[in-house]
Protein backbone atom coordinates (compact mmCIF):
# COMPACT_ATOMS: atom_id res chain seq x y z
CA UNK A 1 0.29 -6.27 -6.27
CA UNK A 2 -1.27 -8.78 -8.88
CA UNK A 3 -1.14 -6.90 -12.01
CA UNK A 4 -3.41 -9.25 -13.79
CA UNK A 5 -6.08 -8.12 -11.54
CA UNK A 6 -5.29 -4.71 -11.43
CA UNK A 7 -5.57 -4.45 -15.14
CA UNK A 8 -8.70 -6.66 -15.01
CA UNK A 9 -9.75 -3.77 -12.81
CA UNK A 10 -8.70 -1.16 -15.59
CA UNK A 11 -10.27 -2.73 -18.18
CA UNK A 12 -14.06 -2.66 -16.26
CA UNK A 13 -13.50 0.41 -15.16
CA UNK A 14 -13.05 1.62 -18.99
CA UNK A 15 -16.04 -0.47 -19.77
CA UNK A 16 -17.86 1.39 -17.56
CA UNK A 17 -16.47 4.62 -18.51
CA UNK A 18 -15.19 5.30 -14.84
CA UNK A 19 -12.57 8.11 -14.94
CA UNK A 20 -10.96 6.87 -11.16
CA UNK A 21 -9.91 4.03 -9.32
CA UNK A 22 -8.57 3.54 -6.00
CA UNK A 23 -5.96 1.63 -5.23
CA UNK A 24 -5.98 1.10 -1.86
CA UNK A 25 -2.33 0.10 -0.88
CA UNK A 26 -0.45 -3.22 -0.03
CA UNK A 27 1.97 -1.74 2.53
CA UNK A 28 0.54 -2.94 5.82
CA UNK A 29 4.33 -3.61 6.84
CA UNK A 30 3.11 -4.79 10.41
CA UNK A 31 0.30 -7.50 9.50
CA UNK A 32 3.23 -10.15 10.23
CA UNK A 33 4.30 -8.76 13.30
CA UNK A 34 0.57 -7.95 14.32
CA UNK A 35 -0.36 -12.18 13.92
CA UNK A 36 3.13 -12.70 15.21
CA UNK A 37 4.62 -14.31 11.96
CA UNK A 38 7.54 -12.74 11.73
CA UNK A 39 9.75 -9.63 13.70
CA UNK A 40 9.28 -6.09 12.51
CA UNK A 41 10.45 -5.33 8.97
CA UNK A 42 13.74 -3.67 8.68
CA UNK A 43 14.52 -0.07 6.85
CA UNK A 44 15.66 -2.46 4.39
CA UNK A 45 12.51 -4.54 3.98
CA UNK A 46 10.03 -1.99 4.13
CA UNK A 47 12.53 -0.07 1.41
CA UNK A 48 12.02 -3.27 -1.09
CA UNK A 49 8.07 -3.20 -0.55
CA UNK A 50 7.60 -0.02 -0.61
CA UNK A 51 9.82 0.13 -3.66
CA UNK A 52 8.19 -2.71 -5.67
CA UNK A 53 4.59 -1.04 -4.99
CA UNK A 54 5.70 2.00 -6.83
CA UNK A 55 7.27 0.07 -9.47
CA UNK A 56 4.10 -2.03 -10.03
CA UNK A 57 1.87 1.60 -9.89
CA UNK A 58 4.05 3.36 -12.62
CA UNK A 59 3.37 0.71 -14.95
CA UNK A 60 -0.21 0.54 -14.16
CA UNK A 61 -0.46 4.29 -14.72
CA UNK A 62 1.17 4.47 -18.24
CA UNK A 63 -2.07 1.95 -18.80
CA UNK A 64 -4.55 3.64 -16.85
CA UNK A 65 -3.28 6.93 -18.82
CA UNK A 66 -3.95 5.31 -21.87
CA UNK A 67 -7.38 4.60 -21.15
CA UNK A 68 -8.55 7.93 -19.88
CA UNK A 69 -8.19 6.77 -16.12
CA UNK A 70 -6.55 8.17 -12.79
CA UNK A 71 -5.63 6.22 -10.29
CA UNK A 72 -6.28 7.54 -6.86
CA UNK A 73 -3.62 5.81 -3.89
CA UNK A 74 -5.63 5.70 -0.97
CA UNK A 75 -4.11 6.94 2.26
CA UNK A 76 -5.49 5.37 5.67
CA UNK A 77 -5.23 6.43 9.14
CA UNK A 78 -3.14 3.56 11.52
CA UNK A 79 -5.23 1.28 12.65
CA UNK A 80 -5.60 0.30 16.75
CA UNK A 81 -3.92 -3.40 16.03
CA UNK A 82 -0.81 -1.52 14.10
CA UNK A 83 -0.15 0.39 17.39
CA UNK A 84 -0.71 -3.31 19.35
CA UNK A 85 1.70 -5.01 17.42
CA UNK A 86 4.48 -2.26 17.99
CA UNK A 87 3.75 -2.08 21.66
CA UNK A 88 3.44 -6.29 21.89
CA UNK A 89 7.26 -5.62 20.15
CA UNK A 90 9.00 -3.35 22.25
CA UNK A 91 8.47 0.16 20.05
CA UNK A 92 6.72 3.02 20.92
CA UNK A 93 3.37 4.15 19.36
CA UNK A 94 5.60 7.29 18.07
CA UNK A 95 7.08 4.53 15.79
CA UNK A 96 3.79 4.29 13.57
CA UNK A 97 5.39 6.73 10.98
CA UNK A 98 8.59 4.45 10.26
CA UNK A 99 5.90 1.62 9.03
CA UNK A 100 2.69 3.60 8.06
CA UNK A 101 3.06 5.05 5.04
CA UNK A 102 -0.47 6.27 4.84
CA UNK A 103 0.26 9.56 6.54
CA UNK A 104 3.75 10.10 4.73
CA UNK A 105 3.48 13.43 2.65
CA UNK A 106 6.64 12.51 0.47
């Protein structure tokens, strides 16, 4: 996540006196696999992104906080490519849940 522009985005939306943003999320853990850059991410891989997203969204909260401003994650349904790419890799469409994180309820 670029911070720079995420607090870019903070600072218009406190401009415009907005009390939410969405952040819509950077875990799409099979765009790689989908154009057929790279394998499947590992538990370890998706662990680290998934990780550093959360990391970068704490801090970005302590400054949306300060400003009077929530910050809504977006969650999105799978998409019909995500359920290609695990099929054109040997895992079953059951398998969505290991690298979507958009219907997680953690």
């Amino acid at each position: 996540m670029g911070q720079q522009v995420f607090r870019s985005c903070l600072e218009l939306a406190a401009q415009i006196r907005a009390e939410v943003i969405v952040h819509h999320s950077a875990q799409i853990a099979l765009r790689a696999a989908d154009q057929d850059t790279d394998e499947l991410p590992d538990a370890d891989g998706l662990c680290t992104s998934w990780q550093m997203e959360t990391t970068a969204l704490q801090v970005m909260a302590l400054e949306a906080d300060a400003r009077g401003i929530a910050i809504a994650v977006e969650n999105r349904d799978p998409h019909l490519w995500e359920f290609a790419a695990l099929k054109r890799h040997g895992q079953r469409a059951e398998e969505i849940a290991t690298y979507h994180q958009g219907g997680n309820q953690q």
